[in-house]
PDB file of N, CA and C in Angstrom:
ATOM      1  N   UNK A   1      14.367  18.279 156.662  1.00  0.00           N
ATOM      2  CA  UNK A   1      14.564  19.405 155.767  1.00  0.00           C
ATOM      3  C   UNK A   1      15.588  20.382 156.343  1.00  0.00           C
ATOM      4  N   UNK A   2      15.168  20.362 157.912  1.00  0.00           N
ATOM      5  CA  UNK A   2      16.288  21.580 158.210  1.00  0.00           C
ATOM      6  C   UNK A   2      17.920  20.648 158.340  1.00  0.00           C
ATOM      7  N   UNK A   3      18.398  19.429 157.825  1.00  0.00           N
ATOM      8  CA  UNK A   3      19.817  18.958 158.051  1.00  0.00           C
ATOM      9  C   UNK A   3      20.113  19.252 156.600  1.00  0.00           C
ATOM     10  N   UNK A   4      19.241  19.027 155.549  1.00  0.00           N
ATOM     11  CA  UNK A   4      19.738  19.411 154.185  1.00  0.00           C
ATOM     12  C   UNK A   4      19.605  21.409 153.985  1.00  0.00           C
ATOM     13  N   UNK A   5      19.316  21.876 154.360  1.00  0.00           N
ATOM     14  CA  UNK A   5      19.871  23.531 154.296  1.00  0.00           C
ATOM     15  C   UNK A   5      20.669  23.327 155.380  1.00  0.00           C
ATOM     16  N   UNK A   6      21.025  23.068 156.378  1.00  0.00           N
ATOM     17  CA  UNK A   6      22.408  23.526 157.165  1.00  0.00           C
ATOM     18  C   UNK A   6      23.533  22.403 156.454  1.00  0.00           C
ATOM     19  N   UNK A   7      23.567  21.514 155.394  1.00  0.00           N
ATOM     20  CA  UNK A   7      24.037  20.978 154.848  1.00  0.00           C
ATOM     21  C   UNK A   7      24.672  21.972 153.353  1.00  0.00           C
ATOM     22  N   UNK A   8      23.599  22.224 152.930  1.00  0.00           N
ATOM     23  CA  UNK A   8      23.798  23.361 151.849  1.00  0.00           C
ATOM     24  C   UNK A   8      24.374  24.760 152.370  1.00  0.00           C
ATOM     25  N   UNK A   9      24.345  24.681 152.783  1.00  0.00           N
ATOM     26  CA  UNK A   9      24.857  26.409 153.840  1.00  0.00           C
ATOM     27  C   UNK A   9      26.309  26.069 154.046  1.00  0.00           C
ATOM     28  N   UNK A  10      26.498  25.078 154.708  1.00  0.00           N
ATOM     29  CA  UNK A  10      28.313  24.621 154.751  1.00  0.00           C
ATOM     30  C   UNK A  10      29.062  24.307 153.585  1.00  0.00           C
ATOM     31  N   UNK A  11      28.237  23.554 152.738  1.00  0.00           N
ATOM     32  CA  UNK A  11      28.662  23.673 151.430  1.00  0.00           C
ATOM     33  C   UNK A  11      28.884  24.932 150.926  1.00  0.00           C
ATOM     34  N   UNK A  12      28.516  25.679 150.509  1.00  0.00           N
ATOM     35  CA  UNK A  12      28.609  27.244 150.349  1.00  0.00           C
ATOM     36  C   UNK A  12      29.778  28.005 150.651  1.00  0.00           C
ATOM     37  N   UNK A  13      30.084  27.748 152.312  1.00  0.00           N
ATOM     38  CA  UNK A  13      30.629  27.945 152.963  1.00  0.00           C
ATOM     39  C   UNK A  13      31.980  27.675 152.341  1.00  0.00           C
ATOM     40  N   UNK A  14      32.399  26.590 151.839  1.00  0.00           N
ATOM     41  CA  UNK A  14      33.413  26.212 151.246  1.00  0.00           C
ATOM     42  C   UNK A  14      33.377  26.442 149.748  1.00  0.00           C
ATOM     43  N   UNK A  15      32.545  26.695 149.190  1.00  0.00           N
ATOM     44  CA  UNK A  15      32.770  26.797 147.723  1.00  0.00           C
ATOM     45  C   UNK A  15      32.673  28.456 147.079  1.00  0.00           C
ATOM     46  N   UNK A  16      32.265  29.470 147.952  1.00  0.00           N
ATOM     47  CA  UNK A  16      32.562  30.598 147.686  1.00  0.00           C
ATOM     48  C   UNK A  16      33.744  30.930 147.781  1.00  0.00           C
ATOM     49  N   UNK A  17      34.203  30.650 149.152  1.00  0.00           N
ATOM     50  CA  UNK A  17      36.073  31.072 148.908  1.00  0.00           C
ATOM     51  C   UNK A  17      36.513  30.316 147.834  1.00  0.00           C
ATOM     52  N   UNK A  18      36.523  29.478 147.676  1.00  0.00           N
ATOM     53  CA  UNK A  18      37.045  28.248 146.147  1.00  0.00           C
ATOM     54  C   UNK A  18      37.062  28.852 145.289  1.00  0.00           C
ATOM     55  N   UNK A  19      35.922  29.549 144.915  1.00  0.00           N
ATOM     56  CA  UNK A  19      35.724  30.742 143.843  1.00  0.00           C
ATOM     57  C   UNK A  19      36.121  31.253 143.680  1.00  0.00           C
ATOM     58  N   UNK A  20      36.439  32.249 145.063  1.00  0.00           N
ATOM     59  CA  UNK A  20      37.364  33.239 144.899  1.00  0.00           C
ATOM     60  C   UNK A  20      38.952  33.308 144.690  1.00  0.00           C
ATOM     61  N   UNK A  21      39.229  32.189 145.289  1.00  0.00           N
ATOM     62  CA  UNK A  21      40.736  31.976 145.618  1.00  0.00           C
ATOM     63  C   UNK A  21      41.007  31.448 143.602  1.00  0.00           C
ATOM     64  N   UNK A  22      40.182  30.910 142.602  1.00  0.00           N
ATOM     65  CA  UNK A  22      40.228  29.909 141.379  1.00  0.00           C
ATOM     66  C   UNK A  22      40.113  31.808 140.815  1.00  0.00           C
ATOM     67  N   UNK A  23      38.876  32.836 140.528  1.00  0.00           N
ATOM     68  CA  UNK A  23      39.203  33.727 139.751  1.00  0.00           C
ATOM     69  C   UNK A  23      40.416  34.748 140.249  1.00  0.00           C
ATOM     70  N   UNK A  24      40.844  34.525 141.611  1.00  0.00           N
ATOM     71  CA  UNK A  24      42.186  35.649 142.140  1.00  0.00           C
ATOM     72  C   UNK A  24      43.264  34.585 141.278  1.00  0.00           C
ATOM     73  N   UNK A  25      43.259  33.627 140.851  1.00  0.00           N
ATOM     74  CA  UNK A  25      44.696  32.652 140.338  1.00  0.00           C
ATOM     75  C   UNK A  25      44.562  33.469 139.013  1.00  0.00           C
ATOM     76  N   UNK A  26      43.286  33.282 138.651  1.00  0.00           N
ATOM     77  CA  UNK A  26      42.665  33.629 137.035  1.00  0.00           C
ATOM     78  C   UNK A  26      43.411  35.362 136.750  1.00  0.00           C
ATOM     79  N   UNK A  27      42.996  36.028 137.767  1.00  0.00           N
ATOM     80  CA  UNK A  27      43.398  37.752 137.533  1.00  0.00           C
ATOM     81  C   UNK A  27      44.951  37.385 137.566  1.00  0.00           C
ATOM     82  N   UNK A  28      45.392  37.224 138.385  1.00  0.00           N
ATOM     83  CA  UNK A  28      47.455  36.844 139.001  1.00  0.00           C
ATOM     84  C   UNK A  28      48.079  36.397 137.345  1.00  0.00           C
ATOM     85  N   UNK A  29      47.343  35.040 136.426  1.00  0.00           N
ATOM     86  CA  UNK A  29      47.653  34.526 135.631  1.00  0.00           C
ATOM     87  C   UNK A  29      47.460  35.521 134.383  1.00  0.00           C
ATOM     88  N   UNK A  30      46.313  35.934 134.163  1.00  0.00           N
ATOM     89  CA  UNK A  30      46.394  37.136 132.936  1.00  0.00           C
ATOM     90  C   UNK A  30      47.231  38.119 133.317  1.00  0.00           C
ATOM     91  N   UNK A  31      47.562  38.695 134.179  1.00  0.00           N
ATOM     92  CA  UNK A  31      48.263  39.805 134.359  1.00  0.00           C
ATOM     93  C   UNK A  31      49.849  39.533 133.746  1.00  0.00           C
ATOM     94  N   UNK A  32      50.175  38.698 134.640  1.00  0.00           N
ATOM     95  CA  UNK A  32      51.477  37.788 133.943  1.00  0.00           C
ATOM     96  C   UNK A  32      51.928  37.958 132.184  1.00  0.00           C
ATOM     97  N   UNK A  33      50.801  36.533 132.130  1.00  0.00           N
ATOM     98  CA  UNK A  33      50.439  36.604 130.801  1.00  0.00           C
ATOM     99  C   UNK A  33      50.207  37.670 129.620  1.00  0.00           C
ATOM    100  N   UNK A  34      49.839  38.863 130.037  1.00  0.00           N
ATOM    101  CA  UNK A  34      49.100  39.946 129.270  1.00  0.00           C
ATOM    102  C   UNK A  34      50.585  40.789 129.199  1.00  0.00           C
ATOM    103  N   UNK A  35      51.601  40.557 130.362  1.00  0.00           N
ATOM    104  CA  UNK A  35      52.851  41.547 130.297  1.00  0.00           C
ATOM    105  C   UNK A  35      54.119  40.700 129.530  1.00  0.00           C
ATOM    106  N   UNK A  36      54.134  39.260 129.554  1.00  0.00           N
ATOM    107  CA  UNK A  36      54.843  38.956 128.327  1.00  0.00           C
ATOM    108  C   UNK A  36      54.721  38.916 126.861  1.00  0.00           C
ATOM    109  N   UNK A  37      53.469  38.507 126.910  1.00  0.00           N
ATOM    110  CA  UNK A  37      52.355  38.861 125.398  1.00  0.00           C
ATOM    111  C   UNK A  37      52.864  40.100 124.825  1.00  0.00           C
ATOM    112  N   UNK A  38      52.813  40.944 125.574  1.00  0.00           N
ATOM    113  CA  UNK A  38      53.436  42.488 124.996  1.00  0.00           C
ATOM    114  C   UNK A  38      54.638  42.463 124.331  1.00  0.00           C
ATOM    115  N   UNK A  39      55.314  41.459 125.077  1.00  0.00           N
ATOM    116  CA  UNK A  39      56.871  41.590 123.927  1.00  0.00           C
ATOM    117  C   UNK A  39      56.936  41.512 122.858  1.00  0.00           C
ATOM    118  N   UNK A  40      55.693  40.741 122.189  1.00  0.00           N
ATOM    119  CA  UNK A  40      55.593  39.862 120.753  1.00  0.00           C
ATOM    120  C   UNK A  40      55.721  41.207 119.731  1.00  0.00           C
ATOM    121  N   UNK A  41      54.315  42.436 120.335  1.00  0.00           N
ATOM    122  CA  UNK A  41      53.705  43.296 119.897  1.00  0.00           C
ATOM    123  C   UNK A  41      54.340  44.390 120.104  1.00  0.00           C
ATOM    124  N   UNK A  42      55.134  45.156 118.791  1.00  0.00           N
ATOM    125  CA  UNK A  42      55.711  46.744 118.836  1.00  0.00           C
ATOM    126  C   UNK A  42      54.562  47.676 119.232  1.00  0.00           C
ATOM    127  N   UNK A  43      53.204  47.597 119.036  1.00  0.00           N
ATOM    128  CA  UNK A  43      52.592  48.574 119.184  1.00  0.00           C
ATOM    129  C   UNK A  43      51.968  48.302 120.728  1.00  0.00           C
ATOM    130  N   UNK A  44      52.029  47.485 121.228  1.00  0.00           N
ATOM    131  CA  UNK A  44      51.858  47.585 122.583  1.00  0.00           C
ATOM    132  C   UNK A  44      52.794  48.261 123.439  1.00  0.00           C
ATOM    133  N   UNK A  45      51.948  48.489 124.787  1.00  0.00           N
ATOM    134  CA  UNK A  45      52.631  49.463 125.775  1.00  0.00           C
ATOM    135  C   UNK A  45      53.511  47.801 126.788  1.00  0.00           C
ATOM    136  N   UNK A  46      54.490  48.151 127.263  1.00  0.00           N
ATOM    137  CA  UNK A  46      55.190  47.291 128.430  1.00  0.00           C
ATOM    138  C   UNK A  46      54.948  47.185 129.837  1.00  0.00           C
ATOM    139  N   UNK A  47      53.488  47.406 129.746  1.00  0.00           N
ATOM    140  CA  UNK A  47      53.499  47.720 131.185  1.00  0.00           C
ATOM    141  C   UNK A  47      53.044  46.442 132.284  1.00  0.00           C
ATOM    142  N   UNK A  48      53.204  45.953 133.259  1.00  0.00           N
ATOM    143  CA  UNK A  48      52.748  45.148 134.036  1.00  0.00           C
ATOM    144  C   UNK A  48      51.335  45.714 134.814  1.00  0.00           C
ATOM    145  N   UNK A  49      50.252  44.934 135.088  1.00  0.00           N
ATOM    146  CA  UNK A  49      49.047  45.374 135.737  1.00  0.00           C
ATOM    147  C   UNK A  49      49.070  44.871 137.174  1.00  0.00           C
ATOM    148  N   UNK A  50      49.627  45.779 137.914  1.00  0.00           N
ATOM    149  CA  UNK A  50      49.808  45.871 139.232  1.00  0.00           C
ATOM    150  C   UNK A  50      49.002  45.409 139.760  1.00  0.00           C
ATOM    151  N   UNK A  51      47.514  46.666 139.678  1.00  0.00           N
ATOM    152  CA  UNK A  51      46.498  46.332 140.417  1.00  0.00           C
ATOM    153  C   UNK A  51      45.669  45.292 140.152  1.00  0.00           C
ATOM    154  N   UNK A  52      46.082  44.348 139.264  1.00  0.00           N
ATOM    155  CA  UNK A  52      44.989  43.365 138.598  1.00  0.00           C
ATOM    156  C   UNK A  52      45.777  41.936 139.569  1.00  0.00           C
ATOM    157  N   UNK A  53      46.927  42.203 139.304  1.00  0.00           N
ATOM    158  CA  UNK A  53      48.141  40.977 140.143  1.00  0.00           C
ATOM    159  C   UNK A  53      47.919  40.982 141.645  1.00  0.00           C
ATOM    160  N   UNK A  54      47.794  42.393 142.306  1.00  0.00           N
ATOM    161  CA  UNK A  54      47.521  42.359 143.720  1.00  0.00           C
ATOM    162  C   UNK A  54      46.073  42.048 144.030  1.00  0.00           C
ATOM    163  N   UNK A  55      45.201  42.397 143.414  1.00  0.00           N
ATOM    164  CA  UNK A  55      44.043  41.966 143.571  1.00  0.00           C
ATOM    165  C   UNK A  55      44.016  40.763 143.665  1.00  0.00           C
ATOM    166  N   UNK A  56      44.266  39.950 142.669  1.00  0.00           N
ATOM    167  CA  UNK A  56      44.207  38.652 142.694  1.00  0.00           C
ATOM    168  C   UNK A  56      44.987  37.876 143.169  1.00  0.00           C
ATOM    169  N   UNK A  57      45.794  38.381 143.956  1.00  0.00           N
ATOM    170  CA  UNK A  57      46.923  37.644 144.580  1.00  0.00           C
ATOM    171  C   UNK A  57      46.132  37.876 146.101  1.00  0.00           C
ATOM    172  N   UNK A  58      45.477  38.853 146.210  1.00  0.00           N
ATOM    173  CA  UNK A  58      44.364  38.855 147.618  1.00  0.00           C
ATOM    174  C   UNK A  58      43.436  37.974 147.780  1.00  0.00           C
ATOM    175  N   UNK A  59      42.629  37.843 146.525  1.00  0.00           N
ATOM    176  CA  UNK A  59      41.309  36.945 146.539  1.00  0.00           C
ATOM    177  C   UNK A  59      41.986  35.537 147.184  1.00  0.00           C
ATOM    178  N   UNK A  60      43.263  35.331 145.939  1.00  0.00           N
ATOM    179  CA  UNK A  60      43.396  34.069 146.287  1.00  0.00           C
ATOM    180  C   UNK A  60      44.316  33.604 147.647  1.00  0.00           C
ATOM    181  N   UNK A  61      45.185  33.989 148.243  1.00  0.00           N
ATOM    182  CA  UNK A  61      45.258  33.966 149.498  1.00  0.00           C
ATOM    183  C   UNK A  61      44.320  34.229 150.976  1.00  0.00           C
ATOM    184  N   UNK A  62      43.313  34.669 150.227  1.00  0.00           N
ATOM    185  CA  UNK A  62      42.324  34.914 151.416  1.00  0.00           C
ATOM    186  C   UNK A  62      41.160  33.657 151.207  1.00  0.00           C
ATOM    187  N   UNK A  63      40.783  32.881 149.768  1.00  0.00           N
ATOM    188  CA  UNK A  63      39.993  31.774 149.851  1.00  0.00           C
ATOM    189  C   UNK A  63      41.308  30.558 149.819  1.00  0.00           C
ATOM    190  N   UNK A  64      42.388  30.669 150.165  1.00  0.00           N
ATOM    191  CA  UNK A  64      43.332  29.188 150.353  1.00  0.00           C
ATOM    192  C   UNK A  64      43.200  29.525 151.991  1.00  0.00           C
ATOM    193  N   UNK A  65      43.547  30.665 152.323  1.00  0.00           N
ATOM    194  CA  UNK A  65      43.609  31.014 153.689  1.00  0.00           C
ATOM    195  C   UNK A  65      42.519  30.424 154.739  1.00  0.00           C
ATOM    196  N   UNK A  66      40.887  30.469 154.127  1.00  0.00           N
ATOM    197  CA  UNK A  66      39.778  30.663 154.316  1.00  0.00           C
ATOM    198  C   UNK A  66      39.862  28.690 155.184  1.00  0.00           C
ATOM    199  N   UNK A  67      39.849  28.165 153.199  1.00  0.00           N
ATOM    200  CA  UNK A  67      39.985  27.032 153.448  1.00  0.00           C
ATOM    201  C   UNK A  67      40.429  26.032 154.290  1.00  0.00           C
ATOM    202  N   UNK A  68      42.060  26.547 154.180  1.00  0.00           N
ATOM    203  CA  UNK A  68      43.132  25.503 154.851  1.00  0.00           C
ATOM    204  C   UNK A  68      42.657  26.001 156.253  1.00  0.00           C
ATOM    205  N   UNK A  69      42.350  27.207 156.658  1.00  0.00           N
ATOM    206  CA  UNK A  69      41.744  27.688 158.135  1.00  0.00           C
ATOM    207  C   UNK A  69      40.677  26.698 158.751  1.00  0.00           C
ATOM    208  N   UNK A  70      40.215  26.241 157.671  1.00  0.00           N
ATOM    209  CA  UNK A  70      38.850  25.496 158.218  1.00  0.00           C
ATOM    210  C   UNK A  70      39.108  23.985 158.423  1.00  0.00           C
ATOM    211  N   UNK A  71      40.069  23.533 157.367  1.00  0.00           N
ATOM    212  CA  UNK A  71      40.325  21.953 157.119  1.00  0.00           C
ATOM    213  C   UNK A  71      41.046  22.105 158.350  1.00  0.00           C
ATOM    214  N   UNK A  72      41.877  23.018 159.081  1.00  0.00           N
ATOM    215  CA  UNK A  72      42.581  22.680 160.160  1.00  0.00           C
ATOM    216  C   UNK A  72      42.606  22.850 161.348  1.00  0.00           C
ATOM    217  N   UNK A  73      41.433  23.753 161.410  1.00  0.00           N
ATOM    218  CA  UNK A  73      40.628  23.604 162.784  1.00  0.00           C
ATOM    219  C   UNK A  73      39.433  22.251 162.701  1.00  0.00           C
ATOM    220  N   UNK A  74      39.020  22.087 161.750  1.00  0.00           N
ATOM    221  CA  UNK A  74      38.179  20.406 161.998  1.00  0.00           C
ATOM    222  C   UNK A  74      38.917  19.281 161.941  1.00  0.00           C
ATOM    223  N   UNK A  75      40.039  19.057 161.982  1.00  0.00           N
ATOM    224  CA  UNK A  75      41.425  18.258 161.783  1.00  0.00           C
ATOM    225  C   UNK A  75      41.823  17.942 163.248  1.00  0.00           C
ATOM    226  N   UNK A  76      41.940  19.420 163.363  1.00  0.00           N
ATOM    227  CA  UNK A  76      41.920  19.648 165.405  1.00  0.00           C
ATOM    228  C   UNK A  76      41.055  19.290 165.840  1.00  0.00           C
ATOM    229  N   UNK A  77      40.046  19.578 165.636  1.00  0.00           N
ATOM    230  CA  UNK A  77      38.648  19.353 166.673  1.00  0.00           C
ATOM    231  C   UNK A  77      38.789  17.491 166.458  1.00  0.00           C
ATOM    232  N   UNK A  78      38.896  16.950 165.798  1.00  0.00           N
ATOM    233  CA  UNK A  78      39.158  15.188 165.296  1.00  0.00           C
ATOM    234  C   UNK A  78      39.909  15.112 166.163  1.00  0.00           C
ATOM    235  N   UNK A  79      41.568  15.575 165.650  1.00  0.00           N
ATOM    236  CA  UNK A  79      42.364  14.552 166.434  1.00  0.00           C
ATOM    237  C   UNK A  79      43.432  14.326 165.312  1.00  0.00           C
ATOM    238  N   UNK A  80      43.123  14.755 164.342  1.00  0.00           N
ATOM    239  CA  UNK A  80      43.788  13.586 163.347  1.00  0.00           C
ATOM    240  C   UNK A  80      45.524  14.564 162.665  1.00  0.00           C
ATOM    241  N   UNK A  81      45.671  15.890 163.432  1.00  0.00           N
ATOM    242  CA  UNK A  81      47.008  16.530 163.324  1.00  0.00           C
ATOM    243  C   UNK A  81      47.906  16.065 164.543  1.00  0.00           C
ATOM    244  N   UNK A  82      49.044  16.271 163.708  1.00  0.00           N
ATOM    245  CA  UNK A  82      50.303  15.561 164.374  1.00  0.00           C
ATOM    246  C   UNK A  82      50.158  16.493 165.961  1.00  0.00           C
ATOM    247  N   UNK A  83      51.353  15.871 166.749  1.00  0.00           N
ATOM    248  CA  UNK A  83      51.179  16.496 168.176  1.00  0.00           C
ATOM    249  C   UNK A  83      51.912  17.796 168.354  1.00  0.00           C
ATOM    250  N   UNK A  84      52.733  18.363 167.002  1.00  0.00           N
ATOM    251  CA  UNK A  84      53.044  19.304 167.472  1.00  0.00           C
ATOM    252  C   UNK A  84      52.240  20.636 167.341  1.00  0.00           C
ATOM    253  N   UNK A  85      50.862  20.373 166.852  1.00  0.00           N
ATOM    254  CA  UNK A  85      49.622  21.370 166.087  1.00  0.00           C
ATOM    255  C   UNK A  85      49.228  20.953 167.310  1.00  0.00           C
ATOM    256  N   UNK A  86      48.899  20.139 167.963  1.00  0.00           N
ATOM    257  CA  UNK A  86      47.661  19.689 168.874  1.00  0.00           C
ATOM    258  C   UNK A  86      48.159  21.491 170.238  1.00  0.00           C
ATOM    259  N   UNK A  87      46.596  21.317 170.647  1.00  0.00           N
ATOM    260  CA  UNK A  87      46.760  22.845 171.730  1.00  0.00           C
ATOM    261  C   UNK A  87      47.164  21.953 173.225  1.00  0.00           C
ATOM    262  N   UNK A  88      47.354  22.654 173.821  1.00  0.00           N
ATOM    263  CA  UNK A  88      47.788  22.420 174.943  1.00  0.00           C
ATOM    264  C   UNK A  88      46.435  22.179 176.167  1.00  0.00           C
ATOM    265  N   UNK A  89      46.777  20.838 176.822  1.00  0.00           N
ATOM    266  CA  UNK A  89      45.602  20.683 177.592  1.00  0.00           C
ATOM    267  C   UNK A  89      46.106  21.127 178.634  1.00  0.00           C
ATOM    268  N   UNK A  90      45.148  21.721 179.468  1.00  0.00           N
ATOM    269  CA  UNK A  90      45.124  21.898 181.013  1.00  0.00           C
ATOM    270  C   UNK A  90      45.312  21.181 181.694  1.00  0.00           C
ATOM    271  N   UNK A  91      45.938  21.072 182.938  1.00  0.00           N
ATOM    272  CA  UNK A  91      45.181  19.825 183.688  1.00  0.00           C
ATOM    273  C   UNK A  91      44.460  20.634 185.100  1.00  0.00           C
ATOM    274  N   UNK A  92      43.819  19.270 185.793  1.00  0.00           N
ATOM    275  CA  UNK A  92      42.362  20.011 186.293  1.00  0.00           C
ATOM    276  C   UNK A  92      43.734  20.214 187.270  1.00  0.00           C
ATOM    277  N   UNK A  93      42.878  21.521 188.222  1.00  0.00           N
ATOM    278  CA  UNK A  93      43.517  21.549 189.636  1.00  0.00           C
ATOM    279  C   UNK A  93      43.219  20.320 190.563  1.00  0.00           C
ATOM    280  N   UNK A  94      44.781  20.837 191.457  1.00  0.00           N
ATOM    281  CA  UNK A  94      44.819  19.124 192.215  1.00  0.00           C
ATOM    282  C   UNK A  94      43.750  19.676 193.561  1.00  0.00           C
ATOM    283  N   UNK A  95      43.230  18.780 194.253  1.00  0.00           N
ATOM    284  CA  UNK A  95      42.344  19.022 195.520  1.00  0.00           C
ATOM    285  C   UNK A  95      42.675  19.702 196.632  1.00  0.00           C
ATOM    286  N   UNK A  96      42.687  21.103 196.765  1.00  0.00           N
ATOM    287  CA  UNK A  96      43.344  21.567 198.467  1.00  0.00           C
ATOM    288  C   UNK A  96      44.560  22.245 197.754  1.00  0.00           C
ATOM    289  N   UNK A  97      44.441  22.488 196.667  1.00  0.00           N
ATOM    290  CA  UNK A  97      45.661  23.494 196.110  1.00  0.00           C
ATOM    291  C   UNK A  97      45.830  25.049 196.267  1.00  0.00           C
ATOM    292  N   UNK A  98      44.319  25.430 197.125  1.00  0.00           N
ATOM    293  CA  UNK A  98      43.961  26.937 196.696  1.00  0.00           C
ATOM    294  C   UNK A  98      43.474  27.751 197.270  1.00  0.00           C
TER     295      UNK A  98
END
């Protein structure tokens, strides 16, 4: 029981930022949308929604951020990124060096 909740918990883990990063596209895209729409319409105002575009241009760089942060530190921890991502190993000290 306790591998399926720390199973569900990581899941989570990944699907809240998902969320967030899918309704910050959603705010970025109406905003857009809502300021060309206006051209159609004389009685509308011309204005662009700043704070609706930056908002959502936050959410969603911070759950792609979140993500790709995670796929690429467990990528690392594998093995499976090219060598110029890979960190730099130590090597041990030599015997009588010190």
């Amino acid at each position: 029981m306790k591998q399926v909740i720390a199973r569900f918990i990581a899941v989570l883990l990944l699907v809240i930022p998902g969320l967030g990063a899918t309704y910050g596209f959603l705010l970025m895209k109406d905003a857009v949308f809502h300021y060309f729409a206006s051209f159609g319409d004389e009685s509308a105002s011309r204005s662009f929604e700043w704070w609706s575009f930056a908002g959502g241009m936050l959410l969603f760089l911070l759950g792609v951020g979140f993500i790709g942060g995670w796929t690429f530190f467990r990528d690392r921890k594998r093995n499976y990124i090219s060598p110029r991502f890979r960190g730099k190993r130590q090597r041990p000290p030599r015997p009588g060096a010190g």
